[in-house]
C-alpha atoms as a PDB file:
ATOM      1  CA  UNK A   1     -30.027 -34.520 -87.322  1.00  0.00           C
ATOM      2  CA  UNK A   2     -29.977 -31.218 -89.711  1.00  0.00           C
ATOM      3  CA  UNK A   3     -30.592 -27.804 -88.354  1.00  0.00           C
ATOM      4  CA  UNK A   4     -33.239 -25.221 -90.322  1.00  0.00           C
ATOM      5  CA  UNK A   5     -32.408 -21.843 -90.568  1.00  0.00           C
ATOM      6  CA  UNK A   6     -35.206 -19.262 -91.228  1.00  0.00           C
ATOM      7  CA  UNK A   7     -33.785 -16.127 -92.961  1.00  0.00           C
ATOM      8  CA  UNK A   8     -36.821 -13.156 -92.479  1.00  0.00           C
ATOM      9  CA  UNK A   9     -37.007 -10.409 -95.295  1.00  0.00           C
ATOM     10  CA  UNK A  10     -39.294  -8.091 -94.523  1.00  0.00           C
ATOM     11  CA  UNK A  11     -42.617 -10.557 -94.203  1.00  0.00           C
ATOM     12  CA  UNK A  12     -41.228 -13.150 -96.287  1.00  0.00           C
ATOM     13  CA  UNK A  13     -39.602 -16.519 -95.196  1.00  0.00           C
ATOM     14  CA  UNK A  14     -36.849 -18.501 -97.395  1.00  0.00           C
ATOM     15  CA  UNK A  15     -38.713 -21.352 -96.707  1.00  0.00           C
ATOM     16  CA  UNK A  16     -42.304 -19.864 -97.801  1.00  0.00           C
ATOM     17  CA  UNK A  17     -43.772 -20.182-100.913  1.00  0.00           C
ATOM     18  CA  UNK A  18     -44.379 -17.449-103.332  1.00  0.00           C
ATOM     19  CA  UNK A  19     -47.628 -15.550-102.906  1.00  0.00           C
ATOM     20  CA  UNK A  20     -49.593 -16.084-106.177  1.00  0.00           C
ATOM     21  CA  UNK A  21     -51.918 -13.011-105.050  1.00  0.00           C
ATOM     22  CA  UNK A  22     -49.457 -10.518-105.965  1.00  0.00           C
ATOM     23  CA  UNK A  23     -49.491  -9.630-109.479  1.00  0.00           C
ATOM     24  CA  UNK A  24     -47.394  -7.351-112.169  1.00  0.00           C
ATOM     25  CA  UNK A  25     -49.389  -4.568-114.159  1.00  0.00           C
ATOM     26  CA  UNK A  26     -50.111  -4.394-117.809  1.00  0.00           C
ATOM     27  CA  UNK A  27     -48.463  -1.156-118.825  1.00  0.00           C
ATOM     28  CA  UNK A  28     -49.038   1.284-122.052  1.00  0.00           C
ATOM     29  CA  UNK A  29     -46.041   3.065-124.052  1.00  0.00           C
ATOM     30  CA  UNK A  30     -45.829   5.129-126.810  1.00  0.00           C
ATOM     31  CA  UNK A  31     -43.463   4.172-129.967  1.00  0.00           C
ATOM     32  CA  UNK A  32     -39.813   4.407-129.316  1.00  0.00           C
ATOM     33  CA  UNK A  33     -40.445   4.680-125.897  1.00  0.00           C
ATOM     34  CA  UNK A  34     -38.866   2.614-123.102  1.00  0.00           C
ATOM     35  CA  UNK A  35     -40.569   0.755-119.888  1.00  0.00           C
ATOM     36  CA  UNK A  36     -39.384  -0.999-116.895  1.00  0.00           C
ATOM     37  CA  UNK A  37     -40.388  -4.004-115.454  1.00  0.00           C
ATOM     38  CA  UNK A  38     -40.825  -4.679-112.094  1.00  0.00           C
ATOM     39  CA  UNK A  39     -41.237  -8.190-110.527  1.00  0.00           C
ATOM     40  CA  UNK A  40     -38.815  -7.315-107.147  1.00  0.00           C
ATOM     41  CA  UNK A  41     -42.788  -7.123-105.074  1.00  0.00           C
ATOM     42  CA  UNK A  42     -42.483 -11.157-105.344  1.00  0.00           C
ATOM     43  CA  UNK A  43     -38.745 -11.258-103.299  1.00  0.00           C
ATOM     44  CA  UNK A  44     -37.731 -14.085-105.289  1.00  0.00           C
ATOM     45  CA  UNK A  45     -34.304 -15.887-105.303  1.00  0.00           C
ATOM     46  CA  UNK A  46     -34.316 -15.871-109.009  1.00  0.00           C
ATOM     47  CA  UNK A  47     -35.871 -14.172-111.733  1.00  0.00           C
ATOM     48  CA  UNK A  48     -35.918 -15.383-115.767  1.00  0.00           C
ATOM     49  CA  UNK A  49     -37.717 -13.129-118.427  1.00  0.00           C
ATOM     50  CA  UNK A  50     -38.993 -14.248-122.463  1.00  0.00           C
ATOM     51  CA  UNK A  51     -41.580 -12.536-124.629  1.00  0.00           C
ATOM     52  CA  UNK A  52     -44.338 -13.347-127.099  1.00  0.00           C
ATOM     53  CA  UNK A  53     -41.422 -11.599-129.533  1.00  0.00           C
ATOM     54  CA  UNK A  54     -38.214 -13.712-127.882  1.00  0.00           C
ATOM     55  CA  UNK A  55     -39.435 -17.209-127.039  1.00  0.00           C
ATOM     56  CA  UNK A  56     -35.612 -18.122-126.939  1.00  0.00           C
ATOM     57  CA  UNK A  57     -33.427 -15.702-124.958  1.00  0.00           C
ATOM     58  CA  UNK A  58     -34.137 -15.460-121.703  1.00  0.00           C
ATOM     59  CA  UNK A  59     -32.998 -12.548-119.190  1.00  0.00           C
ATOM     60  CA  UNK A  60     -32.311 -12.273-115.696  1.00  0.00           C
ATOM     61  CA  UNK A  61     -32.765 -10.090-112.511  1.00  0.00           C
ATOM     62  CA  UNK A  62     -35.771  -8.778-110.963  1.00  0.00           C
ATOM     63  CA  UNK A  63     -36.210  -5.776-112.718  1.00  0.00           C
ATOM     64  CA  UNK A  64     -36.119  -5.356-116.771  1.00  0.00           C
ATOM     65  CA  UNK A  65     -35.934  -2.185-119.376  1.00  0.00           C
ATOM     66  CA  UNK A  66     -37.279  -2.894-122.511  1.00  0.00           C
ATOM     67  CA  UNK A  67     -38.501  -1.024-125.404  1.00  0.00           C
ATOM     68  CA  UNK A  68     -40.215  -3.247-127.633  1.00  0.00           C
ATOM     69  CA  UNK A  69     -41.161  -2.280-131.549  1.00  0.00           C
ATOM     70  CA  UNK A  70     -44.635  -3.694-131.046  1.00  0.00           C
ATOM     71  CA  UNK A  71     -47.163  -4.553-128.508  1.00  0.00           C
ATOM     72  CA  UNK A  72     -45.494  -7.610-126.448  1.00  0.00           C
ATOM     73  CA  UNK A  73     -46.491 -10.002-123.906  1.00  0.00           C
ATOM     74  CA  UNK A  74     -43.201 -10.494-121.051  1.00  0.00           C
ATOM     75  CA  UNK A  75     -43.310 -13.951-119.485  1.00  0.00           C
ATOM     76  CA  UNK A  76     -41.576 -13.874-115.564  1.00  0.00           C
ATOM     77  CA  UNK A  77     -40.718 -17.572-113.930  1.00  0.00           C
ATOM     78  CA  UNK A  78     -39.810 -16.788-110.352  1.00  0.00           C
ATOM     79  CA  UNK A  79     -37.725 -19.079-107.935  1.00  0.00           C
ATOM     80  CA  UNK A  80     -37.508 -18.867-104.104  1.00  0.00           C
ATOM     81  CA  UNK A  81     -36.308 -22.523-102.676  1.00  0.00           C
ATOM     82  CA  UNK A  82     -38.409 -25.035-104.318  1.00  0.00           C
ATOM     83  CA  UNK A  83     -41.207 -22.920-104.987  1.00  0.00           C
ATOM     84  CA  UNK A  84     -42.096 -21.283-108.490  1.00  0.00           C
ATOM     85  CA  UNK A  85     -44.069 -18.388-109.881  1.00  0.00           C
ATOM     86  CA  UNK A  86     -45.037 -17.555-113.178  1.00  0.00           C
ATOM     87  CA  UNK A  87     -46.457 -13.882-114.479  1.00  0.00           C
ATOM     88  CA  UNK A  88     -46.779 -11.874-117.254  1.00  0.00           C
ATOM     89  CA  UNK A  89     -47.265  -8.182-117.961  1.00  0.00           C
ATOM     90  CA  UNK A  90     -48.842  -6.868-121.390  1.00  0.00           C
ATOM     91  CA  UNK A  91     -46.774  -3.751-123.112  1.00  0.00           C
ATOM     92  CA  UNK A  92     -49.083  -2.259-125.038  1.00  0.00           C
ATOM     93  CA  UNK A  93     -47.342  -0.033-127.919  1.00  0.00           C
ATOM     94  CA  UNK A  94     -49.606   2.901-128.936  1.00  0.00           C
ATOM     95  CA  UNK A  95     -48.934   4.342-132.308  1.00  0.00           C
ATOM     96  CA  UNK A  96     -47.397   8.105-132.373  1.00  0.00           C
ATOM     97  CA  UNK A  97     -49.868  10.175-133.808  1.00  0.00           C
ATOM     98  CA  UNK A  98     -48.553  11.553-137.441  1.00  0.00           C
ATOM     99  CA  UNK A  99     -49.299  15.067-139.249  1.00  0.00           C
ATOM    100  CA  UNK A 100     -50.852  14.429-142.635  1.00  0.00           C
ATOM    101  CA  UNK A 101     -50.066  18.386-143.649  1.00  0.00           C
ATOM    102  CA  UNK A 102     -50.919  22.038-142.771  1.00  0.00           C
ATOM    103  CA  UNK A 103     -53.446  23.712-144.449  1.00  0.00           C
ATOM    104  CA  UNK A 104     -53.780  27.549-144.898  1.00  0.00           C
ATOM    105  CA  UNK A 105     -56.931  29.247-143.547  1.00  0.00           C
ATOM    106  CA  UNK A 106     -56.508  32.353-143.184  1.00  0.00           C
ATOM    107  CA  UNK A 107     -53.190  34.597-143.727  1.00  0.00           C
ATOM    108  CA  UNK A 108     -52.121  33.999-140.710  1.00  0.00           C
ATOM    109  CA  UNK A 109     -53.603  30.926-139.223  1.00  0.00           C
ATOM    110  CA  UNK A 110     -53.296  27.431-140.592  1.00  0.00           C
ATOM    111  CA  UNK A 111     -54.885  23.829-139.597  1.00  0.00           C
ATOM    112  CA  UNK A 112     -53.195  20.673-138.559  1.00  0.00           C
ATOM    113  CA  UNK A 113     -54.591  17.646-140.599  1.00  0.00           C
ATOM    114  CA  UNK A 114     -53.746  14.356-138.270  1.00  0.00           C
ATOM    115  CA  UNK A 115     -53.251  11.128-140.455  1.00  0.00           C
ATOM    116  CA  UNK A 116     -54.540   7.844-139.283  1.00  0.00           C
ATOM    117  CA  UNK A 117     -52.032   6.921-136.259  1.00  0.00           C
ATOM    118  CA  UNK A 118     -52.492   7.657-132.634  1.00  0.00           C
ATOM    119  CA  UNK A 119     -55.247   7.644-130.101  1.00  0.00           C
ATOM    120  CA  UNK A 120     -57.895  10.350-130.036  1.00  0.00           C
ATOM    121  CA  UNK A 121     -59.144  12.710-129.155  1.00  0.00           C
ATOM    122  CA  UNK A 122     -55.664  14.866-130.072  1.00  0.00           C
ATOM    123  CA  UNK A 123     -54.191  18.511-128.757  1.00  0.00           C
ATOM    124  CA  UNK A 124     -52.198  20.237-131.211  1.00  0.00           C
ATOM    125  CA  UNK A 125     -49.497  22.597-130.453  1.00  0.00           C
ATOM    126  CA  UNK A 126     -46.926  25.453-132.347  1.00  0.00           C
ATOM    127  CA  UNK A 127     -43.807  26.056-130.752  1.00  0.00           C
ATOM    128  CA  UNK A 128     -43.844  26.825-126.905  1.00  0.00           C
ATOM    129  CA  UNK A 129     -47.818  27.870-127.538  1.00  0.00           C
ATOM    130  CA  UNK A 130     -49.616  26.182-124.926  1.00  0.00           C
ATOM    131  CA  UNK A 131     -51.460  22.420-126.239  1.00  0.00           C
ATOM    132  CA  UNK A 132     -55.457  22.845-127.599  1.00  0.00           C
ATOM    133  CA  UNK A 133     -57.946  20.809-128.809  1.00  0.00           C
ATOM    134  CA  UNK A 134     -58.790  22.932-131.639  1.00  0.00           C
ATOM    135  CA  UNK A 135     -56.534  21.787-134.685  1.00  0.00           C
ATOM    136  CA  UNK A 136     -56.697  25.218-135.956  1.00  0.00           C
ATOM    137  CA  UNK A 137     -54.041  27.717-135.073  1.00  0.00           C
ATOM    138  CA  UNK A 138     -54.762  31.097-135.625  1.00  0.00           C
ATOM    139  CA  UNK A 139     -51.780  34.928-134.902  1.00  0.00           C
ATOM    140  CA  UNK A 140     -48.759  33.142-136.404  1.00  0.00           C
ATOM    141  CA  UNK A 141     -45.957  35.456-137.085  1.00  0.00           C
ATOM    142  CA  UNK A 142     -43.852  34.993-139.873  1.00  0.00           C
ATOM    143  CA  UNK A 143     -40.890  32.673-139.741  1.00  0.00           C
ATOM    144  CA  UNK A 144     -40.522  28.894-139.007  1.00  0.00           C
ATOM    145  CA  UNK A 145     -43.072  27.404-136.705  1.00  0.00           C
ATOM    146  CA  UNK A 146     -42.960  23.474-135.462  1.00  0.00           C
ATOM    147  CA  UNK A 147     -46.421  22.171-135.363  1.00  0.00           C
ATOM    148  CA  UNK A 148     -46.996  18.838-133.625  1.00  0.00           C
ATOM    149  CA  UNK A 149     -49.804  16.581-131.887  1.00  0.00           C
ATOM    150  CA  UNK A 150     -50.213  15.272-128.645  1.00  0.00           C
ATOM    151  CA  UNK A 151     -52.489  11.427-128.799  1.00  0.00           C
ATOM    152  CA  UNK A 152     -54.441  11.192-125.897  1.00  0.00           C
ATOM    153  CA  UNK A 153     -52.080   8.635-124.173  1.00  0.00           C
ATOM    154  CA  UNK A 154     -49.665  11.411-124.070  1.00  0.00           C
ATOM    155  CA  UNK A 155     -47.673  10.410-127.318  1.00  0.00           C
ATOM    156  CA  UNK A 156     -46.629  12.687-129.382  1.00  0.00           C
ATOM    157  CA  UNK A 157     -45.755  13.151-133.104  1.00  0.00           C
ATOM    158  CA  UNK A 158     -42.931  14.237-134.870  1.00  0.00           C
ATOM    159  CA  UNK A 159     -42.929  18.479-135.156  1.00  0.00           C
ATOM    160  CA  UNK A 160     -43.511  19.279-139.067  1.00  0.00           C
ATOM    161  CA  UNK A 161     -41.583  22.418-139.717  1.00  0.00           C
ATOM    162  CA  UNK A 162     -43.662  24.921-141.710  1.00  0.00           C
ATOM    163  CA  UNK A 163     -42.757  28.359-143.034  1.00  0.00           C
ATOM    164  CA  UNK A 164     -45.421  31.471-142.419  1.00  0.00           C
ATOM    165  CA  UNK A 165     -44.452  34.365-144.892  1.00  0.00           C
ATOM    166  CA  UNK A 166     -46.182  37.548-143.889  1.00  0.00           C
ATOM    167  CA  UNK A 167     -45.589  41.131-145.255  1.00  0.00           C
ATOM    168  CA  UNK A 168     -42.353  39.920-146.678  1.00  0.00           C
ATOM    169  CA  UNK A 169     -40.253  41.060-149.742  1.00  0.00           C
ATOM    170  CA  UNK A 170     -41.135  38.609-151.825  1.00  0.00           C
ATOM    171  CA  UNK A 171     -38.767  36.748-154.274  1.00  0.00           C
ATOM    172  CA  UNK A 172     -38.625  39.323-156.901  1.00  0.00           C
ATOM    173  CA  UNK A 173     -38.694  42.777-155.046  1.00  0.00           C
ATOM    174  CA  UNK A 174     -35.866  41.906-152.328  1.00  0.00           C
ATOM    175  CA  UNK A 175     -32.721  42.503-153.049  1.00  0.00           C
ATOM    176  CA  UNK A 176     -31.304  39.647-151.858  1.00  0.00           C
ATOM    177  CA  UNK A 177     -29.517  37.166-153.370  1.00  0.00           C
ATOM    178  CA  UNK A 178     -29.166  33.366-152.637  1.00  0.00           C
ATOM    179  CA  UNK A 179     -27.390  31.092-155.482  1.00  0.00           C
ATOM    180  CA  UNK A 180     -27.006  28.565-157.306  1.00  0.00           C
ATOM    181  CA  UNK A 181     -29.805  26.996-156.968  1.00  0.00           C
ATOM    182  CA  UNK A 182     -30.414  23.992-156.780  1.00  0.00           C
ATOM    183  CA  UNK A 183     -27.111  23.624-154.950  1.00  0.00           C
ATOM    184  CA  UNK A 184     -23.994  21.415-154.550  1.00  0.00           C
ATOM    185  CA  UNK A 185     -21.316  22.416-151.863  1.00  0.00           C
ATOM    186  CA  UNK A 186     -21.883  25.873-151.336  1.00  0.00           C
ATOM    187  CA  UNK A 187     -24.658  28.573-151.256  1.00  0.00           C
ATOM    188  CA  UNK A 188     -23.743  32.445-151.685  1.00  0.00           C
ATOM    189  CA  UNK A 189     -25.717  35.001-149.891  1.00  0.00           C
ATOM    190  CA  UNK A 190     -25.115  38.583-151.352  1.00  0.00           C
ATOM    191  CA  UNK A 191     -26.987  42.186-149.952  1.00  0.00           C
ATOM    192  CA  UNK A 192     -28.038  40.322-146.936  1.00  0.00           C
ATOM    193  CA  UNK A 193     -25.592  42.762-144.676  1.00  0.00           C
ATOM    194  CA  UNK A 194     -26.663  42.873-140.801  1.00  0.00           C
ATOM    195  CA  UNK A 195     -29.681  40.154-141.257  1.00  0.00           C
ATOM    196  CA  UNK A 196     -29.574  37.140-138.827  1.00  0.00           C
ATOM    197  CA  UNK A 197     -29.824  33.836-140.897  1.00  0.00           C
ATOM    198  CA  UNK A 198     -31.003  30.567-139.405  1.00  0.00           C
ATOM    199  CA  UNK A 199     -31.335  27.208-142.316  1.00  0.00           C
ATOM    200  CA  UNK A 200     -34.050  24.296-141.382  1.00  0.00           C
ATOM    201  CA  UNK A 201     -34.552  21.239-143.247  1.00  0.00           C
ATOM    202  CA  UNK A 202     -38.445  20.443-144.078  1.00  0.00           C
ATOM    203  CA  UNK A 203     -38.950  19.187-140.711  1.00  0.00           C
ATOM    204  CA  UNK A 204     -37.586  22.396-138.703  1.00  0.00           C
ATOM    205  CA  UNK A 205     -34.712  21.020-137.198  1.00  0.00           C
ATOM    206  CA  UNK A 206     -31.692  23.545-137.360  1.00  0.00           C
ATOM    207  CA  UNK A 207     -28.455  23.195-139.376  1.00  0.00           C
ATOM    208  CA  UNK A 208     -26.568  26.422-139.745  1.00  0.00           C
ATOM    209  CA  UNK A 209     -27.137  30.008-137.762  1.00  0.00           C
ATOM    210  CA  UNK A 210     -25.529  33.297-138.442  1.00  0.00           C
ATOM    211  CA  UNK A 211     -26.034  36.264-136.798  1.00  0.00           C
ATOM    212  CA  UNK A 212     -24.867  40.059-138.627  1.00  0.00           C
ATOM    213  CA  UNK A 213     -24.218  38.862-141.841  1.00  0.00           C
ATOM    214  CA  UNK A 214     -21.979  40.548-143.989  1.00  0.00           C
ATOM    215  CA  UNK A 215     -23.096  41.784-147.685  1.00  0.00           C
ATOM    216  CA  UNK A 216     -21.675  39.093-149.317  1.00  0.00           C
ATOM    217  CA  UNK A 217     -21.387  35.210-147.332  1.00  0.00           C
ATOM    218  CA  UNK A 218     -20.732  32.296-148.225  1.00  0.00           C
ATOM    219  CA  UNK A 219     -21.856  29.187-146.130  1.00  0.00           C
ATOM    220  CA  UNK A 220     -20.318  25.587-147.253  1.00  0.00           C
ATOM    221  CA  UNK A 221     -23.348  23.139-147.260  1.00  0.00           C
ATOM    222  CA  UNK A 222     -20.681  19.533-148.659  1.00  0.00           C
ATOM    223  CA  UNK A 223     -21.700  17.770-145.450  1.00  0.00           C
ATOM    224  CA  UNK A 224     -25.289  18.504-145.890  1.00  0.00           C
ATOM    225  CA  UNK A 225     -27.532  15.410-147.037  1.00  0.00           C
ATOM    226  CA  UNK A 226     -29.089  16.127-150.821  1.00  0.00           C
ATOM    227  CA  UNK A 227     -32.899  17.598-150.119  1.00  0.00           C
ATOM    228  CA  UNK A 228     -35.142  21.051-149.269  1.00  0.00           C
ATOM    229  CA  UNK A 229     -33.876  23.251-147.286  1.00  0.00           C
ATOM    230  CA  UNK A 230     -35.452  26.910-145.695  1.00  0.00           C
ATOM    231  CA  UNK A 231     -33.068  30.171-145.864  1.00  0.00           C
ATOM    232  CA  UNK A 232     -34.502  32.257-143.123  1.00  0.00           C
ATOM    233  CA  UNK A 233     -33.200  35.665-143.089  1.00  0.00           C
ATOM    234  CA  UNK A 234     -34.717  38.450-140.353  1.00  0.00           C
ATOM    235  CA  UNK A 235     -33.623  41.681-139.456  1.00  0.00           C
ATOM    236  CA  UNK A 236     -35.564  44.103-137.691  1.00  0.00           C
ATOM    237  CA  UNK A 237     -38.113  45.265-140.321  1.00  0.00           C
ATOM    238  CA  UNK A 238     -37.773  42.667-142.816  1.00  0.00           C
ATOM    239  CA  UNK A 239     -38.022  39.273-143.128  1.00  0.00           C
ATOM    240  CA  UNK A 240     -37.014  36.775-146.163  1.00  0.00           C
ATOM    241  CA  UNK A 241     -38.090  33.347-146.187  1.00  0.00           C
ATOM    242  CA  UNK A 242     -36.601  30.839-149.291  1.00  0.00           C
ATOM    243  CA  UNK A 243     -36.619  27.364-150.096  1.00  0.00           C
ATOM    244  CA  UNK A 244     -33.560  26.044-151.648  1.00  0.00           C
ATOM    245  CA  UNK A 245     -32.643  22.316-153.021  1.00  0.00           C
ATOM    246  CA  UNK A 246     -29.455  20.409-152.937  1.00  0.00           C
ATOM    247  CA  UNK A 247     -28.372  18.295-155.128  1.00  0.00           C
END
């Protein structure tokens, strides 16, 4: 004699076999991007995950976050009683679109040259400007402007950090100073009294700000990697735009 116990979740009995008409999705990322993976539809006792890139180490649990480095194939056994399930879902990894370089058109507009990465067609983008699928951008203002691309499975490149330089004292009629350049530990600002002063690398991401300067500054740089660097310096009718090296 042996008693059987049916244990009901949701439509599924412990004692039924896995439905093989259910089936996971193939999903598409972009680079550096991470994904989840979903097999809880099947209500399995047991779950074990490999890849096409990880024969060998197997995970557990229904549900999985990955972010693989390449386009991967996930492999999904499934246990419920004596009944098992195999799937698979295909992560596709799209390539980030890249910027080859900006090229001057016009004073104030410039083009965004796409390399060879990413899906097309592209939308291209400046700052907080809304995305279009013209690659030329035309009404910049002076200063530093982030320029980027947008693939069209939504991935997105790196911003490139580009300097505009319109009805500006140029380097030999302001009377600002910046030295020594190139560089070591220190930069000296001098006759730069009440500008604001913001310092990019190449790529426009920010590493010293300053507002009201004082005629003569002095801004330690020893922590700062050895490479180009943009002196921004605005006020309200002038603006001064240097590149600077460090050693």
């Amino acid at each position: 004699m042996f008693a059987l116990f049916l244990f009901n979740v949701g439509n599924v009995f412990a004692d039924d076999c896995i439905s093989p008409l259910v089936q996971l999705t193939d999903l598409n990322i972009c680079e550096g991007e991470s994904v989840r993976l979903d097999a809880s539809i099947y209500q399995a006792d047991s779950y074990e995950w490999t890849s096409s890139e990880d024969c060998c180490t197997a995970k557990y649990g229904a549900i999985l976050l990955v972010r693989p480095d390449v386009t991967t194939l996930y492999y999904v056994s499934m246990k419920r009683g004596n009944c098992t399930i195999n799937d698979e879902v295909l992560v596709t990894v799209n390539s980030n679109p890249r910027i080859s370089r900006i090229d001057s058109i016009d004073v104030n507009a410039r083009q965004i040259i796409a390399d060879d990465y990413g899906t097309r067609p592209f939308l291209y983008g400046v700052d907080d400007r809304p995305l279009t699928s013209d690659s030329r951008i035309f009404d910049l203002e002076s200063g530093i402007h982030s320029f980027y691309i947008v693939d069209s499975y939504g991935c997105r490149s790196a911003s490139y950090g580009y300097i505009i330089t319109l009805s500006v004292s140029d380097v030999t009629n302001s009377p600002i100073k910046i030295y020594p350049i190139p560089f070591t530990d220190k930069l000296e600002i001098q006759k730069a009294a009440n500008y604001n002063l913001t310092v990019t690398d190449v790529q426009g991401s920010i590493l010293y700000q300053r507002s009201n300067l004082t005629d003569n500054e002095t801004i330690s740089t020893a922590g700062w990697a050895a490479g180009v660097y943009l002196i921004n310096l605005s006020s309200l009718d002038n603006n001064v735009v240097r590149k600077v090296v460090k050693y």
